[in-house]
PDB file of N, CA and C in Angstrom:
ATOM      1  N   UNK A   1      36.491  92.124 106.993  1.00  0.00           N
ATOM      2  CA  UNK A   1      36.659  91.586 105.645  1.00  0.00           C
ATOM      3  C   UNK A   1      36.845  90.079 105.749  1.00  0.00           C
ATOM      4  N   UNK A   2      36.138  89.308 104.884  1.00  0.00           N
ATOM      5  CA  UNK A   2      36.228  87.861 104.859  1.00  0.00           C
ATOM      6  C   UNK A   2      37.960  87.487 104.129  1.00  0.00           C
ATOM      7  N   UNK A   3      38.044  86.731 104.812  1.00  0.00           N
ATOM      8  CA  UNK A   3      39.822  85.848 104.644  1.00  0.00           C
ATOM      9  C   UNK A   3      39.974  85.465 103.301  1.00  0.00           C
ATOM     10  N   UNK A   4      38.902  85.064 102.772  1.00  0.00           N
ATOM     11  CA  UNK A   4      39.186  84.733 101.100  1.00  0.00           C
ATOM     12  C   UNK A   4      39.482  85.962  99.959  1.00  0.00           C
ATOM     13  N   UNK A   5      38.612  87.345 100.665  1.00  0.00           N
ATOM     14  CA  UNK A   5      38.622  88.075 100.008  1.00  0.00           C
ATOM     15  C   UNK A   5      40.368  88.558  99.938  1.00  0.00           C
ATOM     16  N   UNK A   6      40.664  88.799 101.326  1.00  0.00           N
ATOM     17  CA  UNK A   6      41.981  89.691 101.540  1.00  0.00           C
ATOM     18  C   UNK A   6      43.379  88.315 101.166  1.00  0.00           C
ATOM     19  N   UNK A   7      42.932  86.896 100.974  1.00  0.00           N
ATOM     20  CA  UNK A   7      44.053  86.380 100.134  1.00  0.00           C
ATOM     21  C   UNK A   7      43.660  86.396  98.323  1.00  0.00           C
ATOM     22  N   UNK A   8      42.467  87.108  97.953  1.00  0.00           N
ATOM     23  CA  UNK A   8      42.261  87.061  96.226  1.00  0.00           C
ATOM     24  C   UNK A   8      43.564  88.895  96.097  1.00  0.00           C
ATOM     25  N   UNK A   9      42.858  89.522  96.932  1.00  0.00           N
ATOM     26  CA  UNK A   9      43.904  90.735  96.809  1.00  0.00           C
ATOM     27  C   UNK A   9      44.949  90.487  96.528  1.00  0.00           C
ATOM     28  N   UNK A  10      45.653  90.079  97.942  1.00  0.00           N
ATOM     29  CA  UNK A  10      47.047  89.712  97.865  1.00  0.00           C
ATOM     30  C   UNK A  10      47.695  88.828  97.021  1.00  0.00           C
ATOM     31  N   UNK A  11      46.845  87.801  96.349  1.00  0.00           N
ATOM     32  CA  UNK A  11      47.269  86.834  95.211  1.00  0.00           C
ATOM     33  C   UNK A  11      47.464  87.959  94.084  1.00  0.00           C
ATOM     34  N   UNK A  12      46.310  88.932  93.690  1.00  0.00           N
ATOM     35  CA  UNK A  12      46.502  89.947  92.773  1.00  0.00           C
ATOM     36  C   UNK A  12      47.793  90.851  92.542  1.00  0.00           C
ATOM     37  N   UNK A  13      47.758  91.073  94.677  1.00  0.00           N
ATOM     38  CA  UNK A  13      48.926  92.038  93.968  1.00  0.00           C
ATOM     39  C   UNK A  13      50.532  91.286  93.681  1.00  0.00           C
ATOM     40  N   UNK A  14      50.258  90.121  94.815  1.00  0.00           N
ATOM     41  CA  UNK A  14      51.668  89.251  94.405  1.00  0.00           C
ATOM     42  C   UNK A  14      52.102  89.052  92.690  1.00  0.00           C
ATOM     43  N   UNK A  15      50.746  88.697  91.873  1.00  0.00           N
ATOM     44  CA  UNK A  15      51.086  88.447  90.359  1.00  0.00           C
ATOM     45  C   UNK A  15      51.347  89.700  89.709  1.00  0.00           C
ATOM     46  N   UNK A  16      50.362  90.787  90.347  1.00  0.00           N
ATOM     47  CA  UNK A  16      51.067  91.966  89.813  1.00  0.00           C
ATOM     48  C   UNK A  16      52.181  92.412  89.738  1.00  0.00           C
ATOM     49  N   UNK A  17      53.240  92.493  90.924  1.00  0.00           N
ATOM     50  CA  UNK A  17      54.303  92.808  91.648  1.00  0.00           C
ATOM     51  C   UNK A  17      55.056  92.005  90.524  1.00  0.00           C
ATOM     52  N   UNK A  18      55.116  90.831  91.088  1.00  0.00           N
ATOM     53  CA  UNK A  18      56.150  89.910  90.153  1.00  0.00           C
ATOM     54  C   UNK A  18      56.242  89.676  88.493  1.00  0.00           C
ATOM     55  N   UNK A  19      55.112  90.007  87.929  1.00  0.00           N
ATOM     56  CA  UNK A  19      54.982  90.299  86.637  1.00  0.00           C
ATOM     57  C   UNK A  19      55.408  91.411  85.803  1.00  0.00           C
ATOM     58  N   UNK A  20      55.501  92.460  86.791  1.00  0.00           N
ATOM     59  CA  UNK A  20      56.043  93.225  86.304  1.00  0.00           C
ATOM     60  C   UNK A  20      58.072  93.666  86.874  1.00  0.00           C
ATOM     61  N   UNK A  21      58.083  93.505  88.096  1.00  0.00           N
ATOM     62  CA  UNK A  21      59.402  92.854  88.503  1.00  0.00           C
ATOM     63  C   UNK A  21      60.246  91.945  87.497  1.00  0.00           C
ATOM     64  N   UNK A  22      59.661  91.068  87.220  1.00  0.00           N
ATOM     65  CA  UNK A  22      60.129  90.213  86.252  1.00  0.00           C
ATOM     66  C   UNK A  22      61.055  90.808  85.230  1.00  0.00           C
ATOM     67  N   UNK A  23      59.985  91.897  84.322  1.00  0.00           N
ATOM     68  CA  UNK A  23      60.122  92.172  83.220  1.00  0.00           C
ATOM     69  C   UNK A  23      61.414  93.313  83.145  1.00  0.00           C
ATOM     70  N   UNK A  24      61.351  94.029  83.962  1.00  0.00           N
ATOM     71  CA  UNK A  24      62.357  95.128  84.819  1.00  0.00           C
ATOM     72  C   UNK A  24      63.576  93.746  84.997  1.00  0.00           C
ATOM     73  N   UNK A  25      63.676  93.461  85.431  1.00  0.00           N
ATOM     74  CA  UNK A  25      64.744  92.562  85.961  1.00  0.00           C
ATOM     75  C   UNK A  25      65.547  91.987  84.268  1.00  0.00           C
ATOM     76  N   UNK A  26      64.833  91.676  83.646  1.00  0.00           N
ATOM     77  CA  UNK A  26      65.223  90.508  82.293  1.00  0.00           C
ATOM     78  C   UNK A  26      65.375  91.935  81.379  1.00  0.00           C
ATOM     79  N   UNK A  27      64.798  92.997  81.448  1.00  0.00           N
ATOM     80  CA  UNK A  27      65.271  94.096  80.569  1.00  0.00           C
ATOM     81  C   UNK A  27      66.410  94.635  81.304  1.00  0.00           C
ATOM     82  N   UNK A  28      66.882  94.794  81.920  1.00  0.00           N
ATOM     83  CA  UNK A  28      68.603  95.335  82.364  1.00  0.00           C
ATOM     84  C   UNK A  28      69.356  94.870  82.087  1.00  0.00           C
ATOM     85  N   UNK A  29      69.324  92.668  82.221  1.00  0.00           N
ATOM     86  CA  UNK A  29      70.294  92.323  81.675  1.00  0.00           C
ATOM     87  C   UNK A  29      70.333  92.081  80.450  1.00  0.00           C
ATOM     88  N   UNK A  30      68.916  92.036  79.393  1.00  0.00           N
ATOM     89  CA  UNK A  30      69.021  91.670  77.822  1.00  0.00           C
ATOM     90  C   UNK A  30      69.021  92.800  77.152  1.00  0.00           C
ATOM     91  N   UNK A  31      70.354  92.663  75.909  1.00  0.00           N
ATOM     92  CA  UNK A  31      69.936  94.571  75.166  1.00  0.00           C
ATOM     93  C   UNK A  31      68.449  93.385  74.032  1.00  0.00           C
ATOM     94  N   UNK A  32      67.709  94.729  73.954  1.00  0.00           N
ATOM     95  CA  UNK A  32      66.571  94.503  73.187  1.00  0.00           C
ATOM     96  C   UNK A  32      66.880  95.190  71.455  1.00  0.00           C
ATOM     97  N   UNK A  33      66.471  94.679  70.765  1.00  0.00           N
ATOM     98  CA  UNK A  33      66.723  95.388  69.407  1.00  0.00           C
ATOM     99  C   UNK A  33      66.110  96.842  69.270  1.00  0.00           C
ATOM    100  N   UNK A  34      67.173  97.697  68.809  1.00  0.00           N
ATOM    101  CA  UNK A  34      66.510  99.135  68.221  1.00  0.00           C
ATOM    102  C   UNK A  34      64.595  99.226  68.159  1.00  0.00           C
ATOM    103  N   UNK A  35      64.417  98.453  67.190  1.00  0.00           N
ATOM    104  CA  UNK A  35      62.884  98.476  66.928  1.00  0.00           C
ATOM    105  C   UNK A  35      61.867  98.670  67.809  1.00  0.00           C
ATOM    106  N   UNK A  36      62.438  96.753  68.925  1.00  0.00           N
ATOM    107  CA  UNK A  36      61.200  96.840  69.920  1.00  0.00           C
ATOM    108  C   UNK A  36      61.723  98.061  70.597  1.00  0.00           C
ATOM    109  N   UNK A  37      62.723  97.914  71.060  1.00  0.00           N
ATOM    110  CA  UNK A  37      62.917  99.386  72.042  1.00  0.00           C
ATOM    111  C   UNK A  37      62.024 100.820  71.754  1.00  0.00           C
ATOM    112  N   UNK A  38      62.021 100.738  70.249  1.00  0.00           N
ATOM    113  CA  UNK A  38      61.716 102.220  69.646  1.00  0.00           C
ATOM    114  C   UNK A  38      59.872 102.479  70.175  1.00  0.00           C
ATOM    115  N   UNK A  39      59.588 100.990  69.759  1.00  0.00           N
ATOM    116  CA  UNK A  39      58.311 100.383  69.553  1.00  0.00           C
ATOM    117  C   UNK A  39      57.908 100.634  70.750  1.00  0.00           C
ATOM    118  N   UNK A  40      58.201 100.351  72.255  1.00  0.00           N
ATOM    119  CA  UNK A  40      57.835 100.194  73.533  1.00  0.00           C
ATOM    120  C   UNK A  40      57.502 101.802  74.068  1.00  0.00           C
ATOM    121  N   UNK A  41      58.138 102.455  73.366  1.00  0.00           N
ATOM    122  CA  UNK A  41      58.404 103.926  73.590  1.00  0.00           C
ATOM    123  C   UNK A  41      56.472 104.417  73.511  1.00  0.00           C
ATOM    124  N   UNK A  42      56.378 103.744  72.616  1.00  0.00           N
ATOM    125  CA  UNK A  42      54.519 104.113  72.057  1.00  0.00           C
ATOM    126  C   UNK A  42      53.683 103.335  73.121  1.00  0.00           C
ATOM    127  N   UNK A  43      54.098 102.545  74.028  1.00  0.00           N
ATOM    128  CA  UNK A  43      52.787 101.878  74.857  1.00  0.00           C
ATOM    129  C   UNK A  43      52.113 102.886  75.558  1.00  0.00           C
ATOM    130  N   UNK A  44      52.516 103.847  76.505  1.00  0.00           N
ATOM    131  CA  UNK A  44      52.216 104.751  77.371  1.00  0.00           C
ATOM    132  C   UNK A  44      50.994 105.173  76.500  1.00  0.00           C
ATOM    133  N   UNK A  45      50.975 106.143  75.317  1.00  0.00           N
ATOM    134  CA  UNK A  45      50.109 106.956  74.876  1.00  0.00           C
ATOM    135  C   UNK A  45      49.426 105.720  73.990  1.00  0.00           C
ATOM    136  N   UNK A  46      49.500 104.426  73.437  1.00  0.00           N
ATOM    137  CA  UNK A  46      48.237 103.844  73.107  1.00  0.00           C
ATOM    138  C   UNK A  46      47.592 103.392  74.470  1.00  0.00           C
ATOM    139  N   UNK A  47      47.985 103.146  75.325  1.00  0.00           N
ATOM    140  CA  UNK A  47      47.273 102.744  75.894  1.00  0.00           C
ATOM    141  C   UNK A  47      45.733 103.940  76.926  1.00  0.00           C
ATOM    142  N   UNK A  48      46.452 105.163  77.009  1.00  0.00           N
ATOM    143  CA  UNK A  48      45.783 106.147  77.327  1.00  0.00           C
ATOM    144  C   UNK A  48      45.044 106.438  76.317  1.00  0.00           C
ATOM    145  N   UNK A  49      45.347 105.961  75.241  1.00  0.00           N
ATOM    146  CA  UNK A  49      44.401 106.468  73.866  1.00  0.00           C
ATOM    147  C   UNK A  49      43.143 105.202  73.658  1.00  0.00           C
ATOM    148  N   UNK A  50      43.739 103.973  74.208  1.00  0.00           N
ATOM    149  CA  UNK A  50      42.410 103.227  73.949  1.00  0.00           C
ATOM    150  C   UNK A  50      41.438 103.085  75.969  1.00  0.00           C
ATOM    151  N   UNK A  51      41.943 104.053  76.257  1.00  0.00           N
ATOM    152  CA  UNK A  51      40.947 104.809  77.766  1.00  0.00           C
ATOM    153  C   UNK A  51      40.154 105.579  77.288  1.00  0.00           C
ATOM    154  N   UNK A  52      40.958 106.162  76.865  1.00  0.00           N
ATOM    155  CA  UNK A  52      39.775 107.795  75.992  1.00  0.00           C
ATOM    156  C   UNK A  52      39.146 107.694  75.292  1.00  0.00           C
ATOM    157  N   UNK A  53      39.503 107.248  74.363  1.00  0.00           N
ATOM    158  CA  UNK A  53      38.598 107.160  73.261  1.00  0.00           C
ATOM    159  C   UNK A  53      37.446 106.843  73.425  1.00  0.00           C
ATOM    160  N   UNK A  54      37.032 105.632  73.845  1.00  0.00           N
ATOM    161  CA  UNK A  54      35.237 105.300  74.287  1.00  0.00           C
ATOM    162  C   UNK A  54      34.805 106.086  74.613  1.00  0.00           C
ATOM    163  N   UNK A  55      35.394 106.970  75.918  1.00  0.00           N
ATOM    164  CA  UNK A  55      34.536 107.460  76.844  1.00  0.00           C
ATOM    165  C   UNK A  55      34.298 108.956  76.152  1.00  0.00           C
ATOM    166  N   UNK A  56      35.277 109.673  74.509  1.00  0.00           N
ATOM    167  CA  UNK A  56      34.782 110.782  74.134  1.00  0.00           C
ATOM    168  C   UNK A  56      33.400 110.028  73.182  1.00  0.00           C
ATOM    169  N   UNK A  57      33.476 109.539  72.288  1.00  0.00           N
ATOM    170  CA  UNK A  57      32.710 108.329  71.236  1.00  0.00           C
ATOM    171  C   UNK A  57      31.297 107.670  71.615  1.00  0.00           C
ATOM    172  N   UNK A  58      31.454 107.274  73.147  1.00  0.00           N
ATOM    173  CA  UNK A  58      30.162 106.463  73.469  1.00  0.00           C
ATOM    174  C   UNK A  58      29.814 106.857  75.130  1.00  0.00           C
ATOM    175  N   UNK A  59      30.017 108.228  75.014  1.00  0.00           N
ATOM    176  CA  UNK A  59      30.282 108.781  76.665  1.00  0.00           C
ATOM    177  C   UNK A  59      28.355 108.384  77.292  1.00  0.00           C
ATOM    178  N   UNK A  60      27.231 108.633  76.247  1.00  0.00           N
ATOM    179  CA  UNK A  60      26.262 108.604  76.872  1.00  0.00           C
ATOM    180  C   UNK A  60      25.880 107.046  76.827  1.00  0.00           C
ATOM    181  N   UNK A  61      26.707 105.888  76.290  1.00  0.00           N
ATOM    182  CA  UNK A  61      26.252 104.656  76.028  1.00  0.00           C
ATOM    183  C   UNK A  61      25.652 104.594  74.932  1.00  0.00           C
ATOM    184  N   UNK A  62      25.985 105.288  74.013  1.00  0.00           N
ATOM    185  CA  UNK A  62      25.935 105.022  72.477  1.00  0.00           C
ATOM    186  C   UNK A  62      26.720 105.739  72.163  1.00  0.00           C
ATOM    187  N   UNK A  63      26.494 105.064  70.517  1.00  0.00           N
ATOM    188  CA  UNK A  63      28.290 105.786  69.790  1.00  0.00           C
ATOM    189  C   UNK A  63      26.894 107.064  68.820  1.00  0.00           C
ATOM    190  N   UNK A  64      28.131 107.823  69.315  1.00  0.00           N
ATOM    191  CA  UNK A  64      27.700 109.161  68.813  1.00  0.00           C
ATOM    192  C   UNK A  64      28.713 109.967  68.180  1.00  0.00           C
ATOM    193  N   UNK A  65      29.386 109.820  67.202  1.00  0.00           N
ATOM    194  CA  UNK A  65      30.390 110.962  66.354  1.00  0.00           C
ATOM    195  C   UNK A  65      29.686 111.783  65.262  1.00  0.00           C
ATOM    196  N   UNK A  66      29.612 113.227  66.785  1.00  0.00           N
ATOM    197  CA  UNK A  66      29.065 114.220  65.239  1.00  0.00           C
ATOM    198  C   UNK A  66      29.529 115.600  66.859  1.00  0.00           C
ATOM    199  N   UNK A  67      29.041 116.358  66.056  1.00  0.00           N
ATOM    200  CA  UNK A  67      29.622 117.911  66.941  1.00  0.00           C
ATOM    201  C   UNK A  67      28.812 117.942  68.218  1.00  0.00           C
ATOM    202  N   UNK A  68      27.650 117.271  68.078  1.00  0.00           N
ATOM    203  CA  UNK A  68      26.584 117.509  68.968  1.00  0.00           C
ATOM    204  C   UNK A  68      26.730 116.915  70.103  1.00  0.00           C
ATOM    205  N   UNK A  69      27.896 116.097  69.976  1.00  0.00           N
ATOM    206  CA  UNK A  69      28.532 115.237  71.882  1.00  0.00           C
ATOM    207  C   UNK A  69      29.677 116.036  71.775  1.00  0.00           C
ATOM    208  N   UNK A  70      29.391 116.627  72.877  1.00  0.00           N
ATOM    209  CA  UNK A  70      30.482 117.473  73.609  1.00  0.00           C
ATOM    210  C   UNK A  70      31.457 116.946  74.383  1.00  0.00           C
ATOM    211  N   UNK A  71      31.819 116.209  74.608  1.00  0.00           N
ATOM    212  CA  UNK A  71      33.076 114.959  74.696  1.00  0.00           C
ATOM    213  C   UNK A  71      33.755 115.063  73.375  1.00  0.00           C
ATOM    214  N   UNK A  72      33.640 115.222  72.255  1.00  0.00           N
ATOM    215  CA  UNK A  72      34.389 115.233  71.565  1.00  0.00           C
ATOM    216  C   UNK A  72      34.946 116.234  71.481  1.00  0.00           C
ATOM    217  N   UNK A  73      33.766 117.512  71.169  1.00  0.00           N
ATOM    218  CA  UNK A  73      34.494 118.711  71.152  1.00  0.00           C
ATOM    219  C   UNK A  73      35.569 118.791  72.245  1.00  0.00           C
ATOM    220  N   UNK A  74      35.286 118.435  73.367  1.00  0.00           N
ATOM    221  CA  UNK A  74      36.264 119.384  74.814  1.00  0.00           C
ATOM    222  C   UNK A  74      37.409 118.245  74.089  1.00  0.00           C
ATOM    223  N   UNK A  75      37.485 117.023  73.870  1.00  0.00           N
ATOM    224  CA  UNK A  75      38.697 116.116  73.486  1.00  0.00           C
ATOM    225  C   UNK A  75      39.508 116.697  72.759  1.00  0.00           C
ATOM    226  N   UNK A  76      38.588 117.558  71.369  1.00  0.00           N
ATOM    227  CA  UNK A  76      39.493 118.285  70.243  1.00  0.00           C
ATOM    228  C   UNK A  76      40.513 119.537  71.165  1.00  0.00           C
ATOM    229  N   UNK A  77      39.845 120.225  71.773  1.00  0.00           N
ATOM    230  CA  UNK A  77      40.099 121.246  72.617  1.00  0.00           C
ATOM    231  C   UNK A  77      41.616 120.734  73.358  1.00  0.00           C
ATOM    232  N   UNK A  78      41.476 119.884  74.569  1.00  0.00           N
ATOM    233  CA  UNK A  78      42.294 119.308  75.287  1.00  0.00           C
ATOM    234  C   UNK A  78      43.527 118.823  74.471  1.00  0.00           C
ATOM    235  N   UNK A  79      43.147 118.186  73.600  1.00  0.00           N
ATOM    236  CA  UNK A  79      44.770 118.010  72.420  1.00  0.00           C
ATOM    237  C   UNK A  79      45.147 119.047  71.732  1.00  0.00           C
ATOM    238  N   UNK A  80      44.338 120.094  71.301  1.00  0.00           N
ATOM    239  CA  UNK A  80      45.068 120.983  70.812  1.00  0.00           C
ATOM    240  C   UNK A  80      45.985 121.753  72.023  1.00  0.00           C
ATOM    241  N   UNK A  81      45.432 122.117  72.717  1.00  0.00           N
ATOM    242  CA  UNK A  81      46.024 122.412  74.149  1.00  0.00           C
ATOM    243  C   UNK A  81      47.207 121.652  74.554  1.00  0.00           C
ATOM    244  N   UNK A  82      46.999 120.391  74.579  1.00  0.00           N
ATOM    245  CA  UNK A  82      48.177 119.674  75.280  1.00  0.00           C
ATOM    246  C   UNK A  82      49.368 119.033  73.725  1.00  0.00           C
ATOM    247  N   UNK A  83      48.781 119.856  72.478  1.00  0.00           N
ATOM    248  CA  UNK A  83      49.547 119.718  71.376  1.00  0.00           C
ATOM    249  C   UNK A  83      50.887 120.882  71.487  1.00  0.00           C
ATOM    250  N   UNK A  84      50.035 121.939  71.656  1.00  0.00           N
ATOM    251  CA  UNK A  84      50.413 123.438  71.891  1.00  0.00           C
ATOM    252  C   UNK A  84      51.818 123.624  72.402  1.00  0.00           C
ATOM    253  N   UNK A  85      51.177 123.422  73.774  1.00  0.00           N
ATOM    254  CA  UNK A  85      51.375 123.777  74.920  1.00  0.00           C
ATOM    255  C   UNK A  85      52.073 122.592  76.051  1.00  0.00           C
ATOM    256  N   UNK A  86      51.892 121.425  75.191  1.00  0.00           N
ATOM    257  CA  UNK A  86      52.629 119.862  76.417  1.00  0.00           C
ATOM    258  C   UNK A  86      52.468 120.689  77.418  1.00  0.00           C
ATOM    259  N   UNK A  87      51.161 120.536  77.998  1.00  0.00           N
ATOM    260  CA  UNK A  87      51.104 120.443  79.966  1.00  0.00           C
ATOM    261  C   UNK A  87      50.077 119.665  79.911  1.00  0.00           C
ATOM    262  N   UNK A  88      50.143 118.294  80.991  1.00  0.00           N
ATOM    263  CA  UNK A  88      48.923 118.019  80.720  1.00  0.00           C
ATOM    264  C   UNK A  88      47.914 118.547  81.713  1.00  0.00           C
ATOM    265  N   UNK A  89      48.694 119.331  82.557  1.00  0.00           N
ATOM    266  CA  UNK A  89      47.416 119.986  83.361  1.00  0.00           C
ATOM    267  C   UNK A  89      46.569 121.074  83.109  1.00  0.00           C
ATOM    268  N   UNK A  90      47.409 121.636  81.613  1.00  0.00           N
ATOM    269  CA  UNK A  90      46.688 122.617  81.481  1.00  0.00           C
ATOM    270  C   UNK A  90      45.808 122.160  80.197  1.00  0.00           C
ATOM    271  N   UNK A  91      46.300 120.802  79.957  1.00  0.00           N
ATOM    272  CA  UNK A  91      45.099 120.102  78.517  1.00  0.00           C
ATOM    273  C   UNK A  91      44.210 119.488  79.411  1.00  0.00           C
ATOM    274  N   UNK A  92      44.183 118.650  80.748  1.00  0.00           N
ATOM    275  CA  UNK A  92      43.336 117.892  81.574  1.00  0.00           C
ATOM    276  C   UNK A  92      42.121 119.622  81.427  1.00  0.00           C
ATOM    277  N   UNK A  93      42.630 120.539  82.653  1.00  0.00           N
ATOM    278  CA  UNK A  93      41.765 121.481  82.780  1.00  0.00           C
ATOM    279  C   UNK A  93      41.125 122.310  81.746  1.00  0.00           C
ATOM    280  N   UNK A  94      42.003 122.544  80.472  1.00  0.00           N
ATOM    281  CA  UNK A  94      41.184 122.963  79.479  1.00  0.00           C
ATOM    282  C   UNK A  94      39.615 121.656  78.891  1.00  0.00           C
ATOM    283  N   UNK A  95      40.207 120.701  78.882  1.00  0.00           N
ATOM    284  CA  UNK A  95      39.125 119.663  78.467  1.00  0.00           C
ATOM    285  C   UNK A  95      37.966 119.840  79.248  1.00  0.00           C
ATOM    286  N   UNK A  96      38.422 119.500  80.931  1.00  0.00           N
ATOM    287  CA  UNK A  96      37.273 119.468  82.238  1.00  0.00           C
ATOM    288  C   UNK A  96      36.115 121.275  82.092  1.00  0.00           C
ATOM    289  N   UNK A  97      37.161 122.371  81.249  1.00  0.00           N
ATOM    290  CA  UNK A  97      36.472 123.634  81.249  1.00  0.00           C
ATOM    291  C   UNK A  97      35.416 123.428  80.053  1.00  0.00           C
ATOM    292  N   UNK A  98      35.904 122.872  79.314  1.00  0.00           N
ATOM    293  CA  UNK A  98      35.123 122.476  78.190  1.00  0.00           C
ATOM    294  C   UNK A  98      33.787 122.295  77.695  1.00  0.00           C
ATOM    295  N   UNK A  99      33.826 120.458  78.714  1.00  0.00           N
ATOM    296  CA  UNK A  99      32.821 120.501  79.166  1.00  0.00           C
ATOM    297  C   UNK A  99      31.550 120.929  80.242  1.00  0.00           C
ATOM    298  N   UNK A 100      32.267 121.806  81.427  1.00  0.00           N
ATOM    299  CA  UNK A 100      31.297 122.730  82.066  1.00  0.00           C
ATOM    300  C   UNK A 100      30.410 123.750  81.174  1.00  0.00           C
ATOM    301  N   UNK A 101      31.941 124.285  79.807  1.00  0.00           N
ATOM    302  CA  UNK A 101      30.974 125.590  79.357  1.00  0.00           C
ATOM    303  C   UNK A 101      29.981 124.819  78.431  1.00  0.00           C
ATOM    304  N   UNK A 102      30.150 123.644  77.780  1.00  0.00           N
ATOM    305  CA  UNK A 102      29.548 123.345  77.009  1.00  0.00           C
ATOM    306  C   UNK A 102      28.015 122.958  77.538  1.00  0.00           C
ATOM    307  N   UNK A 103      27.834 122.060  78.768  1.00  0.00           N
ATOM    308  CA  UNK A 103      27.014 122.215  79.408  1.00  0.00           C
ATOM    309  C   UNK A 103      25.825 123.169  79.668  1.00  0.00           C
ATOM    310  N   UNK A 104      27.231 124.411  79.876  1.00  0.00           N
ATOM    311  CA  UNK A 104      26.020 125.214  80.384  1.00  0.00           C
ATOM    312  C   UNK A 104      25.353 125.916  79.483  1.00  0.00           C
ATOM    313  N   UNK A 105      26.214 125.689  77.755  1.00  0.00           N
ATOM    314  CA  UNK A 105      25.274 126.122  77.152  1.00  0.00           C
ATOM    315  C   UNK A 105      23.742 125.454  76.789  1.00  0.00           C
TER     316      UNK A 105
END
């Protein structure tokens, strides 16, 4: 591996590390208001929600919302499942079954 490459890494992960270190560090000692606190609670699932979403919506490289992309369907599937039932292994694998059966129809 060339030397520039393996110090762009390590610059990466150093800003990574410490950027988020940081933030951990300054939240223990500052209380934060009710709100943001409440508010922060929601990053986890928007942010998994703006992952997904494209890839049920524009999975073949166009936007396609109608029944006939099966990415959506197995998506509907997988949340009702992981609505149900909170597992996400059994909403991951219901989704991944989804789309096999849908496939193979």
């Amino acid at each position: 591996m060339r030397p520039e490459i393996f110090l762009i890494i390590l610059g990466m992960a150093a800003v990574t590390y410490f950027s988020r270190i940081t933030f951990l560090v300054l939240v223990g000692r500052i209380s934060l208001p009710d709100t943001l606190s409440h508010g922060l609670r929601y990053i986890p699932i928007g942010i998994l929600t703006a992952m997904v979403v494209p890839g049920l919506l524009a999975a073949e490289g166009r936007l396609d919302i109608s029944f006939g992309n099966q990415f959506i369907i197995a998506g509907l599937i997988s949340g009702l499942v992981a609505a149900r039932w909170k597992n996400v292994f059994l909403a991951m694998g219901s989704g991944m079954l989804a789309v096999v059966a849908l496939r193979l129809v």
